[in-house]
N, C-alpha and C. Protein backbone atom coordinates (compact mmCIF):
# COMPACT_ATOMS: atom_id res chain seq x y z
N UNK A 1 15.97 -12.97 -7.19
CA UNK A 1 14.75 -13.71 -6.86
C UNK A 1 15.09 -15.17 -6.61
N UNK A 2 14.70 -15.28 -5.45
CA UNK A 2 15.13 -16.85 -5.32
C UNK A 2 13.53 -17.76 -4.58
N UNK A 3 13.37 -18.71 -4.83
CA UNK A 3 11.97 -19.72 -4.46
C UNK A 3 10.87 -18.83 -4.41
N UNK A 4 9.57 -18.98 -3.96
CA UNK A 4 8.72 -18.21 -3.77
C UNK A 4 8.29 -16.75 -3.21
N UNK A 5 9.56 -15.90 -3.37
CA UNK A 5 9.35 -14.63 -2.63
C UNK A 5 10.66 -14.27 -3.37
N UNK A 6 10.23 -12.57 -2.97
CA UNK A 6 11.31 -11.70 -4.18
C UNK A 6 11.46 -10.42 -3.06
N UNK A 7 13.09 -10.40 -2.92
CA UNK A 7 13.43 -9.26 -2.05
C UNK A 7 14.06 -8.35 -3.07
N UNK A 8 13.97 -6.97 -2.54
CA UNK A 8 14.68 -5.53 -2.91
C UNK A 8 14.81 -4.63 -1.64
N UNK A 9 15.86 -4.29 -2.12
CA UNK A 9 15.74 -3.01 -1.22
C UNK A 9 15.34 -1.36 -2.14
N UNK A 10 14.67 -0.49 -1.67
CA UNK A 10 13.80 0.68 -2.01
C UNK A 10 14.53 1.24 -1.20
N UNK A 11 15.48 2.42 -1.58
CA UNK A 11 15.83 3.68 -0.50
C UNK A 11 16.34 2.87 0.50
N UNK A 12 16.29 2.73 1.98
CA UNK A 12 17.08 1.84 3.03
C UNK A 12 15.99 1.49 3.30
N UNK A 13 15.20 0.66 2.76
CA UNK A 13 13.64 0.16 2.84
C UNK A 13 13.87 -1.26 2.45
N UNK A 14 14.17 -2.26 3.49
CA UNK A 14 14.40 -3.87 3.03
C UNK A 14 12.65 -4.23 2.64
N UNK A 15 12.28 -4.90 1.22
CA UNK A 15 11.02 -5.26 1.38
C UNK A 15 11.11 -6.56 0.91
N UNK A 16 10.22 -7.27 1.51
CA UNK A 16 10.47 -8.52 0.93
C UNK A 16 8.32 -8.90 0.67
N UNK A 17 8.49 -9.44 -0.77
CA UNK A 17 7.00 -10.59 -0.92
C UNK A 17 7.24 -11.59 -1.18
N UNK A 18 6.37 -12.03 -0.65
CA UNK A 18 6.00 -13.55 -0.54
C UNK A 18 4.72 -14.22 -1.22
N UNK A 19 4.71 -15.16 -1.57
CA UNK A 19 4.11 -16.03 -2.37
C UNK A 19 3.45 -15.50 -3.92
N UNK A 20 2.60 -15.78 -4.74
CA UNK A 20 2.08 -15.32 -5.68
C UNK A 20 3.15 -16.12 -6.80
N UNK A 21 2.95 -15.47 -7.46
CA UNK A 21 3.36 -15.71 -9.07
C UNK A 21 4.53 -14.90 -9.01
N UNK A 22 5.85 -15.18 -10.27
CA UNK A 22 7.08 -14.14 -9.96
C UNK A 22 6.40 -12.73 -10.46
N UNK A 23 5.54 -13.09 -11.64
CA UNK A 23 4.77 -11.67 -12.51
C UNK A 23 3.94 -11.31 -11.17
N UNK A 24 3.53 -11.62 -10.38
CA UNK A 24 2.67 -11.06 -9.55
C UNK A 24 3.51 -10.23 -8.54
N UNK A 25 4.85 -11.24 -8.31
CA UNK A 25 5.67 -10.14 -7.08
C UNK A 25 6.15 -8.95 -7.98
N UNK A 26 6.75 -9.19 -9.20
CA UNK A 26 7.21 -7.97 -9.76
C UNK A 26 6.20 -6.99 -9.87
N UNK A 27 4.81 -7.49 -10.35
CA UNK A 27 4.23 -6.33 -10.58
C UNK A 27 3.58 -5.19 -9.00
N UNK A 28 3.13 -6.09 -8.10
CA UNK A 28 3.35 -5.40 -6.98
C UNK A 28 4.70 -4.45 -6.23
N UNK A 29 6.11 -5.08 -6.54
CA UNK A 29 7.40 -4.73 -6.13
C UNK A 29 7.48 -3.41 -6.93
N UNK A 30 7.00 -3.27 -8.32
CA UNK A 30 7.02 -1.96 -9.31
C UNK A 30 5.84 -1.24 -8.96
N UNK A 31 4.62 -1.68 -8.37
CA UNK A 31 4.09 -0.53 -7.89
C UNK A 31 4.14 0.53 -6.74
N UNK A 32 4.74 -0.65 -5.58
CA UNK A 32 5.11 0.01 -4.38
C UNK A 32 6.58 0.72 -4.54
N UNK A 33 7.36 0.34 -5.86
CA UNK A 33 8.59 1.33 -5.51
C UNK A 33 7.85 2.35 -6.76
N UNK A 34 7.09 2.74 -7.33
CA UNK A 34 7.09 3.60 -8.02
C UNK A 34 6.36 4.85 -6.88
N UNK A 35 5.31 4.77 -5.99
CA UNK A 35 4.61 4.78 -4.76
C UNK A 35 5.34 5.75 -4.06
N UNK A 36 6.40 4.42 -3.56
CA UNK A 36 7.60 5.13 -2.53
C UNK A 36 8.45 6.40 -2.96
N UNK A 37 8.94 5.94 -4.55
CA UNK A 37 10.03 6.88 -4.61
C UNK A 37 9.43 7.58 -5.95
N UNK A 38 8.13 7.44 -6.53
CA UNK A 38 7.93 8.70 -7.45
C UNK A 38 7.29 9.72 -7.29
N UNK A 39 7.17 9.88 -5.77
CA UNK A 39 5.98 10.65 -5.37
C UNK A 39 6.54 11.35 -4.28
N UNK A 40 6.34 12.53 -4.06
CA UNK A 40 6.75 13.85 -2.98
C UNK A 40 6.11 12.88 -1.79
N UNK A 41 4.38 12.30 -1.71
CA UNK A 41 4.21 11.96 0.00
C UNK A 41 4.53 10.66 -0.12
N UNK A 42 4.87 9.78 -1.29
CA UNK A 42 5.22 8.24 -1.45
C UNK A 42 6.97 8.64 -0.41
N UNK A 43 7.84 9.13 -0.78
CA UNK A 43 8.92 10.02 -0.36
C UNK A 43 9.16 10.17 1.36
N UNK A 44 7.92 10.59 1.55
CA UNK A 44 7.69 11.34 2.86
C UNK A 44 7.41 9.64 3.56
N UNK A 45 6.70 9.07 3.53
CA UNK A 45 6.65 7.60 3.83
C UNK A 45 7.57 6.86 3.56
N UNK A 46 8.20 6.75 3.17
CA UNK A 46 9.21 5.40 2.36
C UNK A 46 10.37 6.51 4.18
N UNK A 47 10.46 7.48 4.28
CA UNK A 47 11.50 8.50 4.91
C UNK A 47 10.90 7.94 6.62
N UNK A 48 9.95 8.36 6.78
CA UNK A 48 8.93 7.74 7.96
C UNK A 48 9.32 5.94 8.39
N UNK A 49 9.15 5.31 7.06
CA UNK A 49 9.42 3.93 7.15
C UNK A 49 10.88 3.78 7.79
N UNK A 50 11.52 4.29 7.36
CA UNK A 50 13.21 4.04 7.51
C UNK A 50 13.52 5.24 8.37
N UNK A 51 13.52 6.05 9.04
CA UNK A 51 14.14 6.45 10.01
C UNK A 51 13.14 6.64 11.09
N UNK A 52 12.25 6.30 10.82
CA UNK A 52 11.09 6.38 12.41
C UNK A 52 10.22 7.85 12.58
N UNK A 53 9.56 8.12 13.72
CA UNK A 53 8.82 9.37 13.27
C UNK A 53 9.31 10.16 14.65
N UNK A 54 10.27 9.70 14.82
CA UNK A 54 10.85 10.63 15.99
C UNK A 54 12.46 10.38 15.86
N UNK A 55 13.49 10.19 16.73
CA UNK A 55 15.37 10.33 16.89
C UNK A 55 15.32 8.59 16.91
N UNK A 56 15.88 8.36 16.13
CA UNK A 56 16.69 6.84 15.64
C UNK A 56 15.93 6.39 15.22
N UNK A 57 16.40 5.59 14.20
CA UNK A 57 15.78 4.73 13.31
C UNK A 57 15.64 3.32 13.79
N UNK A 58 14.43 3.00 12.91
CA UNK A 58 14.52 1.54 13.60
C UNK A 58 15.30 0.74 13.26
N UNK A 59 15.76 -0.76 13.89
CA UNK A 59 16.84 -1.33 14.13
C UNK A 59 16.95 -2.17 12.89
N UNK A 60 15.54 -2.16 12.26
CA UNK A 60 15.78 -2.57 10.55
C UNK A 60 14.39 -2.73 10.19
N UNK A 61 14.67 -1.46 9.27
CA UNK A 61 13.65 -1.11 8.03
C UNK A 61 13.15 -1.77 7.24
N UNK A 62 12.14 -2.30 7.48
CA UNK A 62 12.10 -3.41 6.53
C UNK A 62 9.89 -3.14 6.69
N UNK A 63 9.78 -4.50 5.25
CA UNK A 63 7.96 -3.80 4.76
C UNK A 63 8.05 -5.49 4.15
N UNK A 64 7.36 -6.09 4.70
CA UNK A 64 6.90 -7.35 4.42
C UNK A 64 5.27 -7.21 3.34
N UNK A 65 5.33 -8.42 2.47
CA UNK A 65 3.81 -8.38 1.73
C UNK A 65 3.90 -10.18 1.45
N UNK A 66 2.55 -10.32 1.98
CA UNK A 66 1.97 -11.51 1.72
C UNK A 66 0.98 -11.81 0.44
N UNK A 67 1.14 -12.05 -0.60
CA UNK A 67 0.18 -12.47 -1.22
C UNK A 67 -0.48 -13.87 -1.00
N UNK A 68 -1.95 -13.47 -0.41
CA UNK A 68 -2.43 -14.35 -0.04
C UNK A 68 -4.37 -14.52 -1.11
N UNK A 69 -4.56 -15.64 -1.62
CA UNK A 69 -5.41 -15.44 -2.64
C UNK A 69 -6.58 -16.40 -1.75
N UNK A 70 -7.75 -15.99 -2.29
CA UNK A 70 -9.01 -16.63 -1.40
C UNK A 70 -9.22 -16.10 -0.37
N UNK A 71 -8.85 -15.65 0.25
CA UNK A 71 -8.99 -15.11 1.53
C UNK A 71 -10.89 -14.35 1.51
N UNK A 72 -11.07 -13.95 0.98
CA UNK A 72 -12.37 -12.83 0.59
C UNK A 72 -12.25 -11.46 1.51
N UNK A 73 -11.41 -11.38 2.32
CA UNK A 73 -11.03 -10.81 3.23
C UNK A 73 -10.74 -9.30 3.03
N UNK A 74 -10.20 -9.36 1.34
CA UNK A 74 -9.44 -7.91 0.75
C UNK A 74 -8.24 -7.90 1.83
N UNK A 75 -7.45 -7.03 0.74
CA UNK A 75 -5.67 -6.41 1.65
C UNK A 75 -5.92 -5.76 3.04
N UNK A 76 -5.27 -6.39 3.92
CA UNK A 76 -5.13 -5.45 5.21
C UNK A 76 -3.61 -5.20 5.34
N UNK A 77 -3.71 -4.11 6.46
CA UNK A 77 -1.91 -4.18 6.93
C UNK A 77 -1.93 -4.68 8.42
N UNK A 78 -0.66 -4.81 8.96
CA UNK A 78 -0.43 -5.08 10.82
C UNK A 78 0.30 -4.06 10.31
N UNK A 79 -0.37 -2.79 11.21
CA UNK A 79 0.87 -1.65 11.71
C UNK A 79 2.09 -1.84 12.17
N UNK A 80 1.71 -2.86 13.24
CA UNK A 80 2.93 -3.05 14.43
C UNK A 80 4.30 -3.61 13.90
N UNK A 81 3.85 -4.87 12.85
CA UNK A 81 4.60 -5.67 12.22
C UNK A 81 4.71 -4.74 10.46
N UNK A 82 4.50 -3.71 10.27
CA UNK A 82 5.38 -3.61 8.86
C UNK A 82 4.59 -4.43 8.19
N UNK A 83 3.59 -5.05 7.70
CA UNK A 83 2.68 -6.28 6.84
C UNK A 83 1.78 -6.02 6.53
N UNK A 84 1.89 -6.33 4.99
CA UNK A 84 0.65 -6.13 4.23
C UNK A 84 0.24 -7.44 3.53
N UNK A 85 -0.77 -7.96 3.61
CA UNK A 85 -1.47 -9.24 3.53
C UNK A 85 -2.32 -8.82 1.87
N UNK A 86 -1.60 -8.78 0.78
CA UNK A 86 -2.47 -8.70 -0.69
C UNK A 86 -3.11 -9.47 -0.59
N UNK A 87 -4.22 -8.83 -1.20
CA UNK A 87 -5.67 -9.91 -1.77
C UNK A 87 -5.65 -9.65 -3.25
N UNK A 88 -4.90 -10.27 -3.96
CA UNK A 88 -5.27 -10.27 -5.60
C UNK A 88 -6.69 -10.17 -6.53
N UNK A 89 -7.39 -10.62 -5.26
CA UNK A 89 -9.29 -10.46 -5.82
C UNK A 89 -9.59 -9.19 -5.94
N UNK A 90 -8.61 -8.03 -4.98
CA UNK A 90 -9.11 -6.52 -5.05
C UNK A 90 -9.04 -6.25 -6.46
N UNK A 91 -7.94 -6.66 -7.11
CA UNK A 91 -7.67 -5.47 -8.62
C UNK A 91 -8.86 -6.15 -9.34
N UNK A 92 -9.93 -6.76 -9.14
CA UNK A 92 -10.98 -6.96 -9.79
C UNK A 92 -12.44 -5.62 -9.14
N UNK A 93 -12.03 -4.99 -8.39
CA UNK A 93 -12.79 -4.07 -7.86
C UNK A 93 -13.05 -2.69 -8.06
N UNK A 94 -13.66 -2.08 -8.37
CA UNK A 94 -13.81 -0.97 -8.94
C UNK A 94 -14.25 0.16 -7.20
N UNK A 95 -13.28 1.37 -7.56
CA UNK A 95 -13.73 2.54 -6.28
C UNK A 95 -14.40 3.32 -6.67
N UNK A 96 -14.78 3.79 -5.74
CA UNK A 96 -15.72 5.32 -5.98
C UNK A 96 -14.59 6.25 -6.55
N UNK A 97 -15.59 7.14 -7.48
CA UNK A 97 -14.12 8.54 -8.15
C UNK A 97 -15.30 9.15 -8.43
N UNK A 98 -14.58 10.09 -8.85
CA UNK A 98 -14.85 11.46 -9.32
C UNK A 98 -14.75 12.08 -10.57
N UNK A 99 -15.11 11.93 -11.92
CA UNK A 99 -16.28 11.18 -11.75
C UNK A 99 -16.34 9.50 -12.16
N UNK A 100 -17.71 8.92 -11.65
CA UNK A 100 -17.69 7.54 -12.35
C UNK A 100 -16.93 6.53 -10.83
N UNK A 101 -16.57 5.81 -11.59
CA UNK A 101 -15.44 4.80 -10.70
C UNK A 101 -14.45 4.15 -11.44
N UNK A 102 -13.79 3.64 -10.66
CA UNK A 102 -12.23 3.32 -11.96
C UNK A 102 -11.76 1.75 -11.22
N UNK A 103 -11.48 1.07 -11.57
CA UNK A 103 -10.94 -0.21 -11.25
C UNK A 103 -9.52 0.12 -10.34
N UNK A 104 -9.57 -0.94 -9.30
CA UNK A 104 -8.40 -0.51 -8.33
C UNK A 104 -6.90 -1.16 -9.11
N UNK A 105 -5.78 -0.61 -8.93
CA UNK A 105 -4.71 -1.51 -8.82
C UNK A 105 -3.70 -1.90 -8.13
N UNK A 106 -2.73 -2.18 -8.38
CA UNK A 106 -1.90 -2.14 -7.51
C UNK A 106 -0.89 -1.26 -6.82
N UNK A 107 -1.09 -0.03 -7.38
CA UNK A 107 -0.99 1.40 -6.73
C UNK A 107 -1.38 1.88 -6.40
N UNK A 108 -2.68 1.76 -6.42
CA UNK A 108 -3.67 2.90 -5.99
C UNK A 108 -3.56 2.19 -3.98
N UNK A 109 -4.14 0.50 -3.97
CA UNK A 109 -3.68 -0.56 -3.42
C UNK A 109 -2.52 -0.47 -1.70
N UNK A 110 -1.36 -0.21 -2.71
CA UNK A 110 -0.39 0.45 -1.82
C UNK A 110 -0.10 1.96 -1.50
N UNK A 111 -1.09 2.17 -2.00
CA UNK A 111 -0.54 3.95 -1.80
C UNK A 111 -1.68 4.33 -0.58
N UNK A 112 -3.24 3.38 -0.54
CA UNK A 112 -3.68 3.14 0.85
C UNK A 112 -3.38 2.78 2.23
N UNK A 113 -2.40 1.47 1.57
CA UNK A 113 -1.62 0.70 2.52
C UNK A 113 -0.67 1.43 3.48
N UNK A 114 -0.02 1.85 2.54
CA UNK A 114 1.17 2.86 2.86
C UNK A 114 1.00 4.30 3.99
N UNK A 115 -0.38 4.47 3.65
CA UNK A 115 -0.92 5.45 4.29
C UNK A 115 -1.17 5.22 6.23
N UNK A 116 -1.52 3.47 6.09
CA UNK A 116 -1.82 3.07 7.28
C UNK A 116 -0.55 3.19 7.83
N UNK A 117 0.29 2.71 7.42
CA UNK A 117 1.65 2.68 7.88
C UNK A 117 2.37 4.31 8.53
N UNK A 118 2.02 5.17 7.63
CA UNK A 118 2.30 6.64 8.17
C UNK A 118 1.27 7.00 9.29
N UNK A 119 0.57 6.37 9.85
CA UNK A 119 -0.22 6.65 10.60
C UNK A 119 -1.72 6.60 10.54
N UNK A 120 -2.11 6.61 9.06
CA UNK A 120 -3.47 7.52 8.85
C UNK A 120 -4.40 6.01 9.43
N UNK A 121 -5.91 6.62 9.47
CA UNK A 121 -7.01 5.24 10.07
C UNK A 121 -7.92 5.21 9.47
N UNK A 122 -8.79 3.93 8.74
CA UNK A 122 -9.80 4.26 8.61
C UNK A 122 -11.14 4.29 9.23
N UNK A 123 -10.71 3.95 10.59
CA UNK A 123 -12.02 3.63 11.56
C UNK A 123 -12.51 5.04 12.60
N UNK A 124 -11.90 5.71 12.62
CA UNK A 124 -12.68 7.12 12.94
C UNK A 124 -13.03 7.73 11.97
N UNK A 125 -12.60 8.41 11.24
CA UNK A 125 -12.40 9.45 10.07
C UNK A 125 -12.10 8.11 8.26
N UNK A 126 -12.91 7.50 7.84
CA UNK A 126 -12.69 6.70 6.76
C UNK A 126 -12.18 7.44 5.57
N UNK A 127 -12.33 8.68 5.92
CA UNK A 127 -11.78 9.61 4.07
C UNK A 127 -10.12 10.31 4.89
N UNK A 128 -9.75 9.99 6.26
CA UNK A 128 -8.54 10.44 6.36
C UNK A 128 -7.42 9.88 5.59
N UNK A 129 -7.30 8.55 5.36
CA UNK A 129 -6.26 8.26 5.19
C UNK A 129 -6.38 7.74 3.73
N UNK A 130 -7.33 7.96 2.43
CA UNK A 130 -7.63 8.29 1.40
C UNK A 130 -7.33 9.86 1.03
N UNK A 131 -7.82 10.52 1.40
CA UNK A 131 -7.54 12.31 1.51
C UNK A 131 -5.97 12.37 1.49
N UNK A 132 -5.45 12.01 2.86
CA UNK A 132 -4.09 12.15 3.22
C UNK A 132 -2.86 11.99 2.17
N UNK A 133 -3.27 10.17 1.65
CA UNK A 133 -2.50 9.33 1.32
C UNK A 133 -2.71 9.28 0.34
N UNK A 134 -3.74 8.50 0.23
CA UNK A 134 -3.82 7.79 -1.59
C UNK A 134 -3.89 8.51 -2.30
N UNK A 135 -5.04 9.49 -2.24
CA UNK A 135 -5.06 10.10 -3.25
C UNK A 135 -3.96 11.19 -3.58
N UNK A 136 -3.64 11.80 -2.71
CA UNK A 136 -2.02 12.56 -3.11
C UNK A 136 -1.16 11.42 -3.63
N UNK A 137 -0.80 10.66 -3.47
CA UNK A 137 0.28 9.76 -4.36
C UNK A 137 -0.42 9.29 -5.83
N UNK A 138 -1.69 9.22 -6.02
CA UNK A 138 -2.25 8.63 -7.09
C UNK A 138 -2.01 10.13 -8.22
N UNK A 139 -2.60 11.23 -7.14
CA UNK A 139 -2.27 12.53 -8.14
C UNK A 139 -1.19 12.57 -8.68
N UNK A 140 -0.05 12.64 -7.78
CA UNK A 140 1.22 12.92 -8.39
C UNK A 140 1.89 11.61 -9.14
N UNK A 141 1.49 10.08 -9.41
CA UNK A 141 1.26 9.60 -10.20
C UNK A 141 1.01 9.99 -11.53
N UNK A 142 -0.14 10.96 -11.69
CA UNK A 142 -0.83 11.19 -13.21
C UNK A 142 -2.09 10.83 -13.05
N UNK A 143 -2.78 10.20 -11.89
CA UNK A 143 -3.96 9.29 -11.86
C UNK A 143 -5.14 10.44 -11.25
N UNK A 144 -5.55 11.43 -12.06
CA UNK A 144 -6.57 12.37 -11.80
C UNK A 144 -7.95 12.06 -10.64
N UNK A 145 -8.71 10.79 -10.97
CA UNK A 145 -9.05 10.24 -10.39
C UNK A 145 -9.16 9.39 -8.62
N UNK A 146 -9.91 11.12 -8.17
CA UNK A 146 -10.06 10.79 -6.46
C UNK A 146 -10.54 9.86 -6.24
N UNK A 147 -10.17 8.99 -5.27
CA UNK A 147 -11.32 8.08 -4.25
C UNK A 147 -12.20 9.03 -3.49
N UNK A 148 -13.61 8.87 -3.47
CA UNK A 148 -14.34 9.64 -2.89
C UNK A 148 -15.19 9.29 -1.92
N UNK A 149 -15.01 8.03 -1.68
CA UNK A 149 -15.49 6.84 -0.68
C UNK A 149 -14.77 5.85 -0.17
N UNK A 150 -14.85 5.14 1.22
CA UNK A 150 -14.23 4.01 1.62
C UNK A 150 -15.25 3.04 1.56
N UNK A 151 -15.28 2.06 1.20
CA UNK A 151 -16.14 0.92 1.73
C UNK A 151 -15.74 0.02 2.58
N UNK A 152 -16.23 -0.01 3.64
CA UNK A 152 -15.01 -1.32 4.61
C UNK A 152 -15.93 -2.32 4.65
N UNK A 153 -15.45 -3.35 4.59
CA UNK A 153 -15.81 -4.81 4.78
C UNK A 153 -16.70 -5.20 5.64
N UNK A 154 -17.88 -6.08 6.25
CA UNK A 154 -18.61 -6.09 7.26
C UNK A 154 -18.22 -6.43 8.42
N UNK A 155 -17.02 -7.32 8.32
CA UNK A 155 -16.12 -7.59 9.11
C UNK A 155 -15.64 -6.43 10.36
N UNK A 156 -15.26 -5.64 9.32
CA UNK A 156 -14.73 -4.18 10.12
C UNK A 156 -15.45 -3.53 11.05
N UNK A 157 -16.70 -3.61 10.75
CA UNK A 157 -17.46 -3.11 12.02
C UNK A 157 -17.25 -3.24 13.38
């Protein structure tokens, strides 16, 4: 760890975050590698990330994260660019489950994120890439507790 950002490499997965607190990059850096590599579809993504979804890999594997605070904006990703823009205000947010609702974290977080990245959307189909993604990695986590709703931002419209 060196100045404001903390690199690892995950599997042949260069990731690097940026800004936040060092407790804030670690604790994000331990959720997304627990994500990636403790989970059969975390697995299947982290595999997607680093060798591409067709013959050759890309020219470098790599998963950028911005922690960016104030924003009101909540976490988005850029597909194109590998980037995920944290909003630290989310883990104050509670999702829809099954039953009740459960406070988000920083796995549940990236295991959405992650999902965009494998492809999934939430602007046709909003329970695809919850269905797909999150919630299979949250299961095989231990985290019983489906998302059973998206809420998108007004923005998103």
């Amino acid at each position: 760890m060196t100045g404001n950002y903390t690199d690892e490499t995950i599997g042949r997965l260069d990731v690097t975050i940026y800004g936040g607190t060092e407790s804030q990059r670690a604790e994000l850096l331990n959720a997304l590698r627990a994500d990636l590599t403790g989970t059969a579809r975390g697995r299947e993504i982290l595999d997607l990330m680093v060798n591409g979804p067709g013959a050759g890999a890309p020219l470098t594997p790599r998963y950028d994260v911005l922690i960016l605070e104030g924003t009101g904006i909540g976490t988005f990703t850029y597909l194109s660019e590998r980037f995920t823009v944290f909003d630290p205000s989310d883990l104050t947010l509670y999702y829809e489950a099954a039953p009740g609702g459960a406070l988000c974290t920083p796995d549940r977080i990236f295991a959405h994120e992650l999902g965009h990245l494998a492809g999934a959307s939430d602007k046709i189909n909003p329970m695809e890439n919850i269905d797909l993604n999150e919630n299979r990695i949250m299961r095989q986590r231990g985290n019983p507790f489906d998302r059973t709703r998206l809420e998108l931002p007004e923005w998103q419209y």
